[in-house]
N, C-alpha and C. Protein backbone atom coordinates (compact mmCIF):
# COMPACT_ATOMS: atom_id res chain seq x y z
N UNK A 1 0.83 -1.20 0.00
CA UNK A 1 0.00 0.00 0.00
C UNK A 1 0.87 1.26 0.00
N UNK A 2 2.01 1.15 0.76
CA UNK A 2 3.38 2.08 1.05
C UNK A 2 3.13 2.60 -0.36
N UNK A 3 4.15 1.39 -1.10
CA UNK A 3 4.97 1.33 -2.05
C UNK A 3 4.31 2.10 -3.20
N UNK A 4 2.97 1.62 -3.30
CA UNK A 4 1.65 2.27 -4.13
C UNK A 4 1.41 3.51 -4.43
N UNK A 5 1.12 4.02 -2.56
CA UNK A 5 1.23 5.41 -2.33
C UNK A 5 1.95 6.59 -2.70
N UNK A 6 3.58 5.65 -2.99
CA UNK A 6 4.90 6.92 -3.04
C UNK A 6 5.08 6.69 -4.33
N UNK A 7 4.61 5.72 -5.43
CA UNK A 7 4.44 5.66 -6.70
C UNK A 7 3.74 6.43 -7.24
N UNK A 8 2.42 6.52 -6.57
CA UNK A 8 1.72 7.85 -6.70
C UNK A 8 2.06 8.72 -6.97
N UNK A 9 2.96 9.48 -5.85
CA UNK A 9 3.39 10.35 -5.54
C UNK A 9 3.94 11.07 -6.79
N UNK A 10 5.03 10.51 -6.75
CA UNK A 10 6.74 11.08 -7.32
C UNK A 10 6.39 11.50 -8.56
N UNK A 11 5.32 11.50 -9.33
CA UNK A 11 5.42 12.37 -10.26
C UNK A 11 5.09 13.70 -10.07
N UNK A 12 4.84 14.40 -9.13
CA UNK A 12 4.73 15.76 -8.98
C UNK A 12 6.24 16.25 -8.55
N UNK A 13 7.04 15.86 -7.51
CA UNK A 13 7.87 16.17 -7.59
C UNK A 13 8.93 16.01 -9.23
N UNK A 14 8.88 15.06 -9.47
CA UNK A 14 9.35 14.95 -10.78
C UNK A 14 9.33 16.39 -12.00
N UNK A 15 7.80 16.36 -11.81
CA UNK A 15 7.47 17.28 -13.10
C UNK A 15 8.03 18.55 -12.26
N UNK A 16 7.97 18.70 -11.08
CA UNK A 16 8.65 20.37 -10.78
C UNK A 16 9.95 20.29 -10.29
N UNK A 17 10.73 19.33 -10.81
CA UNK A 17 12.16 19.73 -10.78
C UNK A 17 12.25 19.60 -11.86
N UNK A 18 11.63 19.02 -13.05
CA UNK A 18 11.87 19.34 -14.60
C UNK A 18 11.57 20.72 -14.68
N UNK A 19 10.47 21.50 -14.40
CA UNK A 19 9.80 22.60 -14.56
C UNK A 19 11.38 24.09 -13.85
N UNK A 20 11.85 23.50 -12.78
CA UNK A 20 12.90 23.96 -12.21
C UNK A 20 14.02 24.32 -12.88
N UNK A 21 14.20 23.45 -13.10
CA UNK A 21 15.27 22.98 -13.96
C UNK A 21 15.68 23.84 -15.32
N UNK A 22 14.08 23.87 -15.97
CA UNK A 22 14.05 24.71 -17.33
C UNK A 22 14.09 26.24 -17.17
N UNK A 23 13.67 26.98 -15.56
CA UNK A 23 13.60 27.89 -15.47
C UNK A 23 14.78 28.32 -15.52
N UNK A 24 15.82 27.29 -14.44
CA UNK A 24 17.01 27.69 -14.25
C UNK A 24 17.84 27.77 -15.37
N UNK A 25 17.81 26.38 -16.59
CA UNK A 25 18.50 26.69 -17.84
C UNK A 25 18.03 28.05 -18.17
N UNK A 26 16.95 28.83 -18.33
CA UNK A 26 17.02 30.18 -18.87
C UNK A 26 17.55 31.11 -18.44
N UNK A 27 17.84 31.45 -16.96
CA UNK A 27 18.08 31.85 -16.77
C UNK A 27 20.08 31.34 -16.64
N UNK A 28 20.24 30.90 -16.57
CA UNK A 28 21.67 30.47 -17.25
C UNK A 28 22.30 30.60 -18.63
N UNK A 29 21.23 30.79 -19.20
CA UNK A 29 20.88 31.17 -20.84
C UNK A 29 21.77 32.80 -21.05
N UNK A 30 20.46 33.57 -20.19
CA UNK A 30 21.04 34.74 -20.45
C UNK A 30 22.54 34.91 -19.61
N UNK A 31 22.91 34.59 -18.52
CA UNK A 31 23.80 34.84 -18.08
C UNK A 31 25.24 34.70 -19.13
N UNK A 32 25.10 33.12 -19.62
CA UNK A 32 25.87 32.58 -20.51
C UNK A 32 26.62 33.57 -21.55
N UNK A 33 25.08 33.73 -22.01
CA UNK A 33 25.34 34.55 -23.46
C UNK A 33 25.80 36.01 -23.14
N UNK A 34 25.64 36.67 -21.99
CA UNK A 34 25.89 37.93 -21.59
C UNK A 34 27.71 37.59 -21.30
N UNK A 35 28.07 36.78 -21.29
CA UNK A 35 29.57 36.42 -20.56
C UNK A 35 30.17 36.32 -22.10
N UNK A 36 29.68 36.00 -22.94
CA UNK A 36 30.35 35.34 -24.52
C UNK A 36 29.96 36.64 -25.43
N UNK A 37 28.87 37.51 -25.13
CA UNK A 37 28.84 39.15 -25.39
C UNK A 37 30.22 39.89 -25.24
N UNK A 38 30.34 39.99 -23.68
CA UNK A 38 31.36 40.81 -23.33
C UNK A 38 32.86 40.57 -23.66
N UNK A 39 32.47 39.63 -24.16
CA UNK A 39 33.95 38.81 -24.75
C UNK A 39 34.05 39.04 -26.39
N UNK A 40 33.03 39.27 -27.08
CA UNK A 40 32.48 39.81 -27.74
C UNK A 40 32.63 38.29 -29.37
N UNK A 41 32.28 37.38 -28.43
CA UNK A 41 32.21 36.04 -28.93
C UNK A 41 30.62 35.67 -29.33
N UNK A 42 29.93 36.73 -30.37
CA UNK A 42 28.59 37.24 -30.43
C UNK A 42 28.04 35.64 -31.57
N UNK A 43 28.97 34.87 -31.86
CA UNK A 43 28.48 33.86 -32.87
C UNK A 43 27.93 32.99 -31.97
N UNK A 44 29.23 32.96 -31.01
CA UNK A 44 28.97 31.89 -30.16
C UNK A 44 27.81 31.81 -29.42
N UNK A 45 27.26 33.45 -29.33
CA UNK A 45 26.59 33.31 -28.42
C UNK A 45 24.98 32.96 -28.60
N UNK A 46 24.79 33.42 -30.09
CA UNK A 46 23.94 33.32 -30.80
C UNK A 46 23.59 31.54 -31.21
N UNK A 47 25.12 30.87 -31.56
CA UNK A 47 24.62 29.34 -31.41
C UNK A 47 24.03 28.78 -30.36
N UNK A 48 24.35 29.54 -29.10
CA UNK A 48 23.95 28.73 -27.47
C UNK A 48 22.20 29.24 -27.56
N UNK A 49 21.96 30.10 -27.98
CA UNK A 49 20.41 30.61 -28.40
C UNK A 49 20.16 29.41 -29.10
N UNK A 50 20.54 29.49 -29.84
CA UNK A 50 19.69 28.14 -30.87
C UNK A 50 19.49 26.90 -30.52
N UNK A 51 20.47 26.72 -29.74
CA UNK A 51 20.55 25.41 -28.90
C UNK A 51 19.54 25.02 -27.98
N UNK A 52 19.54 26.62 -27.38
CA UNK A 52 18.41 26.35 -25.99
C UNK A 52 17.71 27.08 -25.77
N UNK A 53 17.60 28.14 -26.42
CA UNK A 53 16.28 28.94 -27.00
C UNK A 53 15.38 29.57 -27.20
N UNK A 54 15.55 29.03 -28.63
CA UNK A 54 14.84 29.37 -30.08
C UNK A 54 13.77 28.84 -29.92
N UNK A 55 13.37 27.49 -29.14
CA UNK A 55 12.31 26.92 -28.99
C UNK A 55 11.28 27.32 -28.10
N UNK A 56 11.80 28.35 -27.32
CA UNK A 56 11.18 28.58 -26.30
C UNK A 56 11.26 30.27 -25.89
N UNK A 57 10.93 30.74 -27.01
CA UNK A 57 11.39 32.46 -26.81
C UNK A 57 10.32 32.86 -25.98
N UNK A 58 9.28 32.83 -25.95
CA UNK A 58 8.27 33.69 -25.42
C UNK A 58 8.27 33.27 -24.02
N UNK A 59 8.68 32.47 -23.37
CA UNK A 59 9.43 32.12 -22.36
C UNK A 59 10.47 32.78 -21.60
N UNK A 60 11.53 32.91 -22.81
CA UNK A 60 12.94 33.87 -21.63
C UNK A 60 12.58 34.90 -20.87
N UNK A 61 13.61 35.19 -20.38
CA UNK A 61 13.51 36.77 -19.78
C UNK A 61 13.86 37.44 -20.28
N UNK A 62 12.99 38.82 -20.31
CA UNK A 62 13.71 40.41 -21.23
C UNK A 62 15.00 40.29 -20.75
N UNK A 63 16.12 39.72 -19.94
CA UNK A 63 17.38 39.88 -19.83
C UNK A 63 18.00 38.79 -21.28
N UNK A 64 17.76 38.02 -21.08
CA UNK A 64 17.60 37.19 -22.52
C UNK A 64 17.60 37.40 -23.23
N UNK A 65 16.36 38.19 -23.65
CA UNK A 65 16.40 38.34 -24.55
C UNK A 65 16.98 40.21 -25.24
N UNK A 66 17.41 40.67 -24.43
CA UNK A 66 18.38 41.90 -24.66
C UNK A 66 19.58 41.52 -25.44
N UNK A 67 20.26 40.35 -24.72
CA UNK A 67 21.42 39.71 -25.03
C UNK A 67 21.31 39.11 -26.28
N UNK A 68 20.15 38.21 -26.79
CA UNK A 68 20.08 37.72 -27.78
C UNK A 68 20.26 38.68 -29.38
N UNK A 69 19.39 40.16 -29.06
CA UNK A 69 19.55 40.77 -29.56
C UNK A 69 20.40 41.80 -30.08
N UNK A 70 21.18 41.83 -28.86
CA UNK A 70 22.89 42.60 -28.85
C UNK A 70 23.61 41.82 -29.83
N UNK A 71 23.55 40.87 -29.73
CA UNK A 71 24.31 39.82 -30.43
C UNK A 71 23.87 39.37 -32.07
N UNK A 72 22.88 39.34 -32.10
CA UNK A 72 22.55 40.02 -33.61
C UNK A 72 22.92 41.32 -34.24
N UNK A 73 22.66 42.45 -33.27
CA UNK A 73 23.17 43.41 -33.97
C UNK A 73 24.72 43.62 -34.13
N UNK A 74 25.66 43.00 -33.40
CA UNK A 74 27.15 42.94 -33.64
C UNK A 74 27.45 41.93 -34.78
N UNK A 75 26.58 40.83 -35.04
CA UNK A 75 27.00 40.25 -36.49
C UNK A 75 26.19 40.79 -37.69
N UNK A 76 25.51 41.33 -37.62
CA UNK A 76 24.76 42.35 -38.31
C UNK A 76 23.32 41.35 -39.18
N UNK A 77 22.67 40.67 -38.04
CA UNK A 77 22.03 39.58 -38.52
C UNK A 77 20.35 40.53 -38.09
N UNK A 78 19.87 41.53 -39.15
CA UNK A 78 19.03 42.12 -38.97
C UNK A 78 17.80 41.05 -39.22
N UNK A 79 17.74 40.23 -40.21
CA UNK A 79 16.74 39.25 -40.47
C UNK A 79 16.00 38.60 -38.82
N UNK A 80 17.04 37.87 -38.36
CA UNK A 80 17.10 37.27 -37.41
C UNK A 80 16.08 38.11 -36.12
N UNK A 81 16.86 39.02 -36.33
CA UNK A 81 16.34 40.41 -35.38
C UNK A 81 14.98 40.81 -35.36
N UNK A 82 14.76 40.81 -36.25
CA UNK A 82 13.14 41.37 -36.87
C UNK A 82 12.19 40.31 -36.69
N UNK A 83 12.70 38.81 -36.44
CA UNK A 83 11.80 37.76 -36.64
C UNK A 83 11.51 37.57 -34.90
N UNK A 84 12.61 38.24 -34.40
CA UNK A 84 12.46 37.89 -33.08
C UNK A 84 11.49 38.95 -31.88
N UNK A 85 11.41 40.24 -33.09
CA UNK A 85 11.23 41.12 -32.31
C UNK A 85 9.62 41.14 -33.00
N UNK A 86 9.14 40.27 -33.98
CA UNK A 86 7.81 40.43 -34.29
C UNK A 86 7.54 39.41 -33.25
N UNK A 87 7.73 38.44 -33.14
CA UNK A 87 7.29 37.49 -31.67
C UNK A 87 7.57 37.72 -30.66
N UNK A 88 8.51 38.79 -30.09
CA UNK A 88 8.05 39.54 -29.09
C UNK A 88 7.61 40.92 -28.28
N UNK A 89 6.81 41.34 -29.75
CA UNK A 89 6.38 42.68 -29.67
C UNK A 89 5.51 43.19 -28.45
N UNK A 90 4.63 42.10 -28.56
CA UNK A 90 3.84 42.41 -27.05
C UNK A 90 3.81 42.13 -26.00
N UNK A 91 5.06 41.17 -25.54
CA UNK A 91 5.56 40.89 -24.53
C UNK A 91 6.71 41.72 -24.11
N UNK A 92 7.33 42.38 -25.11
CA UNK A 92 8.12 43.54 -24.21
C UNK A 92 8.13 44.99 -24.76
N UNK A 93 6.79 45.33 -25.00
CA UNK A 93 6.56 46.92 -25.80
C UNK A 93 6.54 48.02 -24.53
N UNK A 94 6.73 47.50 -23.48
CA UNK A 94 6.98 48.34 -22.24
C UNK A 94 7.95 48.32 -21.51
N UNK A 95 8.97 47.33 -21.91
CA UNK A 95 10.50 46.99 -21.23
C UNK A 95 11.24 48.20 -22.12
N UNK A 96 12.03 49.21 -21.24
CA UNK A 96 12.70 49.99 -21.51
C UNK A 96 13.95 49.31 -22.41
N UNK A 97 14.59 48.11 -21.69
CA UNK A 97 16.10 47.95 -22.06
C UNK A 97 15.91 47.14 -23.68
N UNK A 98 14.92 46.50 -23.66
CA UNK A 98 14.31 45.52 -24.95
C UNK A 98 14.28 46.56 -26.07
N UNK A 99 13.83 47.22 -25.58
CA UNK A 99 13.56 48.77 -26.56
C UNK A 99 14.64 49.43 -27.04
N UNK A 100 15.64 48.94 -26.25
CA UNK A 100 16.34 50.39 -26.49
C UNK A 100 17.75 49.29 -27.43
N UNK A 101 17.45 47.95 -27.03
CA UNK A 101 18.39 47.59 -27.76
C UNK A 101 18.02 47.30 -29.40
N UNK A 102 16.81 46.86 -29.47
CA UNK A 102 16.15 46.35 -30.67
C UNK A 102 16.56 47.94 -31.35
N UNK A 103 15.90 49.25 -31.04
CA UNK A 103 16.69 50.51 -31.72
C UNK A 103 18.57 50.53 -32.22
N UNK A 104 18.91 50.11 -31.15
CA UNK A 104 20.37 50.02 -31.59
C UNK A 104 20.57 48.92 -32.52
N UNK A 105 19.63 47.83 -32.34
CA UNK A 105 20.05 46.83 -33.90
C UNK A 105 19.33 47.31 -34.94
N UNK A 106 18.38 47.52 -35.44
CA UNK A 106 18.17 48.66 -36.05
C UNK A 106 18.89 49.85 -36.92
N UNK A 107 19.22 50.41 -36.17
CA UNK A 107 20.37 51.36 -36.55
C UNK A 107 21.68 50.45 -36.84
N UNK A 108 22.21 50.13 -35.93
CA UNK A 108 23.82 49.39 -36.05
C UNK A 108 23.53 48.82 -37.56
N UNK A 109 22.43 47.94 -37.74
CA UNK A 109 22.10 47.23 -39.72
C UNK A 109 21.80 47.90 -40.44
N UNK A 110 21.78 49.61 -40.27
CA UNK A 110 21.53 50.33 -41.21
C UNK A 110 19.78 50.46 -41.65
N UNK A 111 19.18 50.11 -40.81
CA UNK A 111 17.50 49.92 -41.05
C UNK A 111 17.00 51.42 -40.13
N UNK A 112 17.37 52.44 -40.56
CA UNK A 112 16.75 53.31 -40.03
C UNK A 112 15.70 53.89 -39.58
N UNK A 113 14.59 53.49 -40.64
CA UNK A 113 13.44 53.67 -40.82
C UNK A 113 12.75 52.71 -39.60
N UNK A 114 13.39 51.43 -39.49
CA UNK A 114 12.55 50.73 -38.21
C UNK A 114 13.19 51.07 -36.62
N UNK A 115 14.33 51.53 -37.00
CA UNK A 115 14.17 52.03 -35.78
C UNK A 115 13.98 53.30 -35.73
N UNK A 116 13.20 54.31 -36.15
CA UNK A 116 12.74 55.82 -36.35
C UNK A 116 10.71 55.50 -35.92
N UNK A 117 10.85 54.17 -36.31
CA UNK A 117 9.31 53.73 -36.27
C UNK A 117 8.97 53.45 -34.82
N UNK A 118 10.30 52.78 -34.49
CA UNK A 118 9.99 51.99 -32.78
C UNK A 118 10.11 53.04 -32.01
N UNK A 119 11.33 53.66 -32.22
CA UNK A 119 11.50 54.88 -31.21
C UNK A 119 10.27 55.94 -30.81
N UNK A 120 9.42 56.44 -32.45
CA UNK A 120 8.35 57.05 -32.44
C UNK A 120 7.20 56.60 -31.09
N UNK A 121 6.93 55.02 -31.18
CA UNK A 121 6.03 54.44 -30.97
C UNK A 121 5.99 54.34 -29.22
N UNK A 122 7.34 54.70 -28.72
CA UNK A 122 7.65 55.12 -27.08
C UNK A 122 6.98 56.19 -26.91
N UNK A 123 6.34 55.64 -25.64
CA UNK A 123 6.00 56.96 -25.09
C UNK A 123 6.98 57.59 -24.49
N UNK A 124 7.02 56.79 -23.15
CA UNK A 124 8.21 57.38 -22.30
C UNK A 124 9.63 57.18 -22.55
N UNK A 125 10.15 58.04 -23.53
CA UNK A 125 11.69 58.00 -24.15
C UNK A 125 12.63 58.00 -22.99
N UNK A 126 13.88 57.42 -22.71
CA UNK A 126 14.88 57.55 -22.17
C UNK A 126 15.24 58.32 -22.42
N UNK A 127 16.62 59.23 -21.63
CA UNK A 127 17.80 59.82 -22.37
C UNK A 127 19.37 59.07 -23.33
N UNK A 128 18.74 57.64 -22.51
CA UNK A 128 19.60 56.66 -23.61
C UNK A 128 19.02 55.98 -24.89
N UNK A 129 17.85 56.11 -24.79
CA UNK A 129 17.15 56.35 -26.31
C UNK A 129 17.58 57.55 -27.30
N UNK A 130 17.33 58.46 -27.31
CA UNK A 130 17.54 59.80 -27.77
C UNK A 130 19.45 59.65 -27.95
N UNK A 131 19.80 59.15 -26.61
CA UNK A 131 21.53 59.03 -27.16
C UNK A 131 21.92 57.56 -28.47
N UNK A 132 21.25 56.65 -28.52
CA UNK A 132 21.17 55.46 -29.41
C UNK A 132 20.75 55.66 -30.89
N UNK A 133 19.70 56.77 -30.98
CA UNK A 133 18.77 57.26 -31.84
C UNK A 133 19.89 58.03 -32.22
N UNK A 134 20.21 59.17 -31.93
CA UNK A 134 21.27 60.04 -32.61
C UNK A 134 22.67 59.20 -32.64
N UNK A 135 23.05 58.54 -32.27
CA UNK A 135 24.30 57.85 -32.47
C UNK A 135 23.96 57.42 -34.04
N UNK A 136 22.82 56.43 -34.02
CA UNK A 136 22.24 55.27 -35.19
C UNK A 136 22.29 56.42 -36.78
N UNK A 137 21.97 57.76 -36.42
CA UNK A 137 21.78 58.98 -37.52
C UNK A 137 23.08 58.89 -37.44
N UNK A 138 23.73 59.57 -36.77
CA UNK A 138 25.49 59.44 -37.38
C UNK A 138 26.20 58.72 -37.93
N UNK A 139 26.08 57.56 -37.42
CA UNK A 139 26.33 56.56 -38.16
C UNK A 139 25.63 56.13 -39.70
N UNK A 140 24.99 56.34 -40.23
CA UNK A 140 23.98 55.78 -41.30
C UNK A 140 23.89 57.41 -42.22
N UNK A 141 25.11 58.48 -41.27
CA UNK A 141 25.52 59.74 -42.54
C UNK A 141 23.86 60.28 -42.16
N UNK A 142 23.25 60.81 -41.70
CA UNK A 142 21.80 61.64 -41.47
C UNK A 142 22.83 62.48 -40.26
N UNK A 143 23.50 62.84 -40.27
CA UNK A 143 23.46 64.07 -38.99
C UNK A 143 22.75 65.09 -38.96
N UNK A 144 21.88 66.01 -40.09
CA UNK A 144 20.95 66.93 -39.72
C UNK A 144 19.39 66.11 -38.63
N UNK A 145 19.40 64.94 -38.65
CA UNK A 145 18.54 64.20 -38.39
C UNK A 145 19.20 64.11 -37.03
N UNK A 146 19.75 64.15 -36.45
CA UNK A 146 20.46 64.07 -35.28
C UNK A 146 20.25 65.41 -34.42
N UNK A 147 20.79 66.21 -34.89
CA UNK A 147 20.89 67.46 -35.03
C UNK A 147 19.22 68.15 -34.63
N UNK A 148 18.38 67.42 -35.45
CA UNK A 148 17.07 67.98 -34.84
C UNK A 148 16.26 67.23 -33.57
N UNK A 149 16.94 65.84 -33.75
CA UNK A 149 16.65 65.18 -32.56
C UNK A 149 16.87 65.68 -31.16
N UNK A 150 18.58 66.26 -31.16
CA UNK A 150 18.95 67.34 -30.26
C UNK A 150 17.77 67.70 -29.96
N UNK A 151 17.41 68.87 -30.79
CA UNK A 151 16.49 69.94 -29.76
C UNK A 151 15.26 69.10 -29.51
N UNK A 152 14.96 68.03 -29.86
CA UNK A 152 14.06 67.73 -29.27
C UNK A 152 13.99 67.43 -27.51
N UNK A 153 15.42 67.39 -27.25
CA UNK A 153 15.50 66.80 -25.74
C UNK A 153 15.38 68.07 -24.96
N UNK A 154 14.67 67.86 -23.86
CA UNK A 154 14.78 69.22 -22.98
C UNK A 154 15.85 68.95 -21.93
N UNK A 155 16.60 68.24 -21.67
CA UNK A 155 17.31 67.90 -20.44
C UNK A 155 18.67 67.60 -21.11
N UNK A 156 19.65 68.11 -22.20
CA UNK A 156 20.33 66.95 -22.81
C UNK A 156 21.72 66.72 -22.02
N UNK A 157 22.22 65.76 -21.73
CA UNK A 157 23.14 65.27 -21.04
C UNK A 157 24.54 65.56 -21.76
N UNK A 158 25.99 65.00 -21.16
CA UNK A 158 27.09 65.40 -21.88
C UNK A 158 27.04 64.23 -23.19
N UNK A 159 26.40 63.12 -22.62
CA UNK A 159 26.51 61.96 -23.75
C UNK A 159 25.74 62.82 -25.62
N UNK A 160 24.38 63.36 -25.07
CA UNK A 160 24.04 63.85 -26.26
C UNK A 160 24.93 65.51 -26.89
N UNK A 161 25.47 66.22 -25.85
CA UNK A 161 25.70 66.99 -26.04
C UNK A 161 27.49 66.26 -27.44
N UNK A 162 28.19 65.34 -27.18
CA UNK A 162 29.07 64.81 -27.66
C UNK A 162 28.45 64.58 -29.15
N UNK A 163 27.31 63.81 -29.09
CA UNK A 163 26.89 63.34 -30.58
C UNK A 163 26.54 64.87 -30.96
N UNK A 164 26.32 65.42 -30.44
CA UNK A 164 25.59 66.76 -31.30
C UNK A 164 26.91 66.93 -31.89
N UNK A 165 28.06 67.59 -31.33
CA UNK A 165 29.51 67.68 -31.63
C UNK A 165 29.61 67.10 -32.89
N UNK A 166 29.16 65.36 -32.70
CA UNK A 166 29.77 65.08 -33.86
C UNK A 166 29.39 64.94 -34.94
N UNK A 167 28.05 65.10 -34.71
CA UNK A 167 26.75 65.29 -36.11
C UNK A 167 27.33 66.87 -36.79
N UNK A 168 27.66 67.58 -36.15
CA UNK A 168 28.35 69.03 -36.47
C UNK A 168 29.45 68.75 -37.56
N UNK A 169 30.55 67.77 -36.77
CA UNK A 169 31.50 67.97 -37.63
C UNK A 169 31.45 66.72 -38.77
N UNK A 170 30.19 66.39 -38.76
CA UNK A 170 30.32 65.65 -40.04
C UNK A 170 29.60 65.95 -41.16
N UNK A 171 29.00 67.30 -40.68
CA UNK A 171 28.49 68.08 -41.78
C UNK A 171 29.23 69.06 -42.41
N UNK A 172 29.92 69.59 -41.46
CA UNK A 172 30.91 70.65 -42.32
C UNK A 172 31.01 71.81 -42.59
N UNK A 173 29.50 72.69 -42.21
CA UNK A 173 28.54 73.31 -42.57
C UNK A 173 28.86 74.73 -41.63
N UNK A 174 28.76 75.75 -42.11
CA UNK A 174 28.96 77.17 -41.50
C UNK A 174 27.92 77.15 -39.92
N UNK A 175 26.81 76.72 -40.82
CA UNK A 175 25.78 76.63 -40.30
C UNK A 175 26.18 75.89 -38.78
N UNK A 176 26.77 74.34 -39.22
CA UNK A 176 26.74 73.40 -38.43
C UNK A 176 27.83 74.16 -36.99
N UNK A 177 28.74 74.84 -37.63
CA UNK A 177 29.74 75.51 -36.66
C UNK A 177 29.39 76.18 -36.02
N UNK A 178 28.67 77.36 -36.53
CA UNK A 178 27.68 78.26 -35.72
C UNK A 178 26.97 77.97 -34.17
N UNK A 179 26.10 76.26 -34.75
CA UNK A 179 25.31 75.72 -33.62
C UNK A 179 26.32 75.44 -32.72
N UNK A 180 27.83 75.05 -33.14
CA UNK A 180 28.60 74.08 -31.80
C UNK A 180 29.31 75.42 -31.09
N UNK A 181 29.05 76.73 -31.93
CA UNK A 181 29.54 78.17 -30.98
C UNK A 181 28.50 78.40 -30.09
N UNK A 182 27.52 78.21 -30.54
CA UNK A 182 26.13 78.58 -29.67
C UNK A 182 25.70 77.95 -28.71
N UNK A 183 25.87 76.53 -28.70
CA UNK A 183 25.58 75.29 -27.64
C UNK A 183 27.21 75.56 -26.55
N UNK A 184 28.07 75.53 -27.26
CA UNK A 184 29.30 75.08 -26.33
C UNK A 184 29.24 76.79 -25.07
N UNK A 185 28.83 77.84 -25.36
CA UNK A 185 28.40 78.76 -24.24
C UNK A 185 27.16 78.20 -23.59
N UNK A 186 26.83 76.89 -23.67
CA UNK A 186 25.95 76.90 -22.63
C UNK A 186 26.15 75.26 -21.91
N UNK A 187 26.87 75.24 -22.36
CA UNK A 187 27.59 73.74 -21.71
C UNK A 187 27.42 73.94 -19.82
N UNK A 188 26.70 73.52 -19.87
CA UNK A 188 26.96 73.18 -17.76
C UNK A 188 28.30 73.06 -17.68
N UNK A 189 28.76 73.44 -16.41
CA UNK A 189 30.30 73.69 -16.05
C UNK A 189 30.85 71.96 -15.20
N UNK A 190 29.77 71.64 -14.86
CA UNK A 190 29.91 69.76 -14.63
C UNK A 190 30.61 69.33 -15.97
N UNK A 191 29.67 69.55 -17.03
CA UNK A 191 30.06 68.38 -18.07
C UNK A 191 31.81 68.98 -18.52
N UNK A 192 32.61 69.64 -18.04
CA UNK A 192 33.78 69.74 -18.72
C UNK A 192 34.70 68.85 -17.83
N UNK A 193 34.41 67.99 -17.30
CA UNK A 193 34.59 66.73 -16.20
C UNK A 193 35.05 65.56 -17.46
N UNK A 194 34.11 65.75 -18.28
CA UNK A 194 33.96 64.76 -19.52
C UNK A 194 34.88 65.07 -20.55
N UNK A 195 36.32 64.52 -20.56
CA UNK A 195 37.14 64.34 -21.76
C UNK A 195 36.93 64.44 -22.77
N UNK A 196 36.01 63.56 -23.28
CA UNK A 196 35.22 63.20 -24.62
C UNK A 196 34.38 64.24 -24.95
N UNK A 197 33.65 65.04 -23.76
CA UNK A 197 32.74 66.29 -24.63
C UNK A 197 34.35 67.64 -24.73
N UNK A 198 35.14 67.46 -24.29
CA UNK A 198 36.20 68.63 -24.77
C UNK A 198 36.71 67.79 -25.87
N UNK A 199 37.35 66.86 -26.19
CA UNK A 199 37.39 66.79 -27.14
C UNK A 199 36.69 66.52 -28.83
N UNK A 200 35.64 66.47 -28.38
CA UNK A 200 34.39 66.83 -30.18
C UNK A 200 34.62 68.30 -29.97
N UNK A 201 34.35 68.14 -28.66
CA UNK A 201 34.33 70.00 -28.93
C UNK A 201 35.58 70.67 -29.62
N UNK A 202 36.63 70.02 -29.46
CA UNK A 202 37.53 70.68 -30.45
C UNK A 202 38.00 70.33 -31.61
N UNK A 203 37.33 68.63 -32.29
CA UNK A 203 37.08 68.22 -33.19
C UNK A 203 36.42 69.13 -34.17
């Protein structure tokens, strides 16, 4: 009757140390791939996705899946990107960091337009949005597009104040010089702390 009883049993424990188990592989997932990121071993890290998964995306964690997506945008695997970010549009259209990386792959592949679309579609913008967004214009040669993004910020930090710098000098423009005479008299006396904003500034 014992023996019966604990036969019974053991499949509940069973099924929730399988259930355990899978949580913990995910979350080992992202850790993994965040360690083979910073190493900047982005193939590799992208195979350990496929491995353990691809099968199970709507599952991970937005830490997960940040990483998964960093890692696309450093091999420049925009396809990949887009397939991942249509299956998880509504599971993370309110995660700040999901957002802000899917913009940087985006931009980093030269797809401007989708990330000009996503960014739009935030309500509550970061100031590391707005710095990703104007980086992605500099990069992809739009610096007047940068440039107007600027004034869109009311608060702008030394990070944006740098891209403005360099959206300036990659235009060339009387015009463009003018703005970096006009902004650099109003530079907060903090941000000359920042190396990098004295030097665009004298770029």
């Amino acid at each position: 009757m014992a023996t019966r009883l604990l036969s019974h049993c053991l499949p509940f424990p069973k099924v929730f140390l399988k259930r355990f188990s899978n949580i913990k592989s995910y979350i080992n997932l992202g850790t993994e791939m965040k360690l083979l990121n910073d190493k900047k071993q982005f193939e590799k890290a992208l195979a350990l996705f496929d491995q353990h998964g691809v099968n199970n995306i709507l599952t991970l964690s937005n830490f997960t899946l940040t990483q998964v997506l960093k890692a696309c945008a450093h091999v420049g695997d925009l396809q990949r990107g887009k397939i991942i970010h249509n299956l998880i549009a509504s599971k993370t259209k309110n995660d700040i960091y999901v957002s802000s990386t899917l913009i940087h792959l985006y931009v980093h592949c030269a797809d401007v337009a989708s990330a000009k679309s996503l960014f739009d579609s935030i309500k509550n913008k970061t100031p590391a949005m707005y710095g990703i967004m104007m980086k992605g214009y500099i990069k992809n040669k739009q610096a007047n597009k940068a440039i107007a993004l600027f004034n869109e910020i009311q608060n702008p930090n030394d990070v944006h104040m740098i891209l403005l710098f360099n959206s300036c000098a990659q235009l060339k423009t009387k015009e463009a010089l003018d703005l970096v005479k006009k902004v650099s008299k109003q530079i907060p006396k903090s941000f000359y702390s920042n190396t990098h904003l004295l030097t665009s500034l004298l770029d």
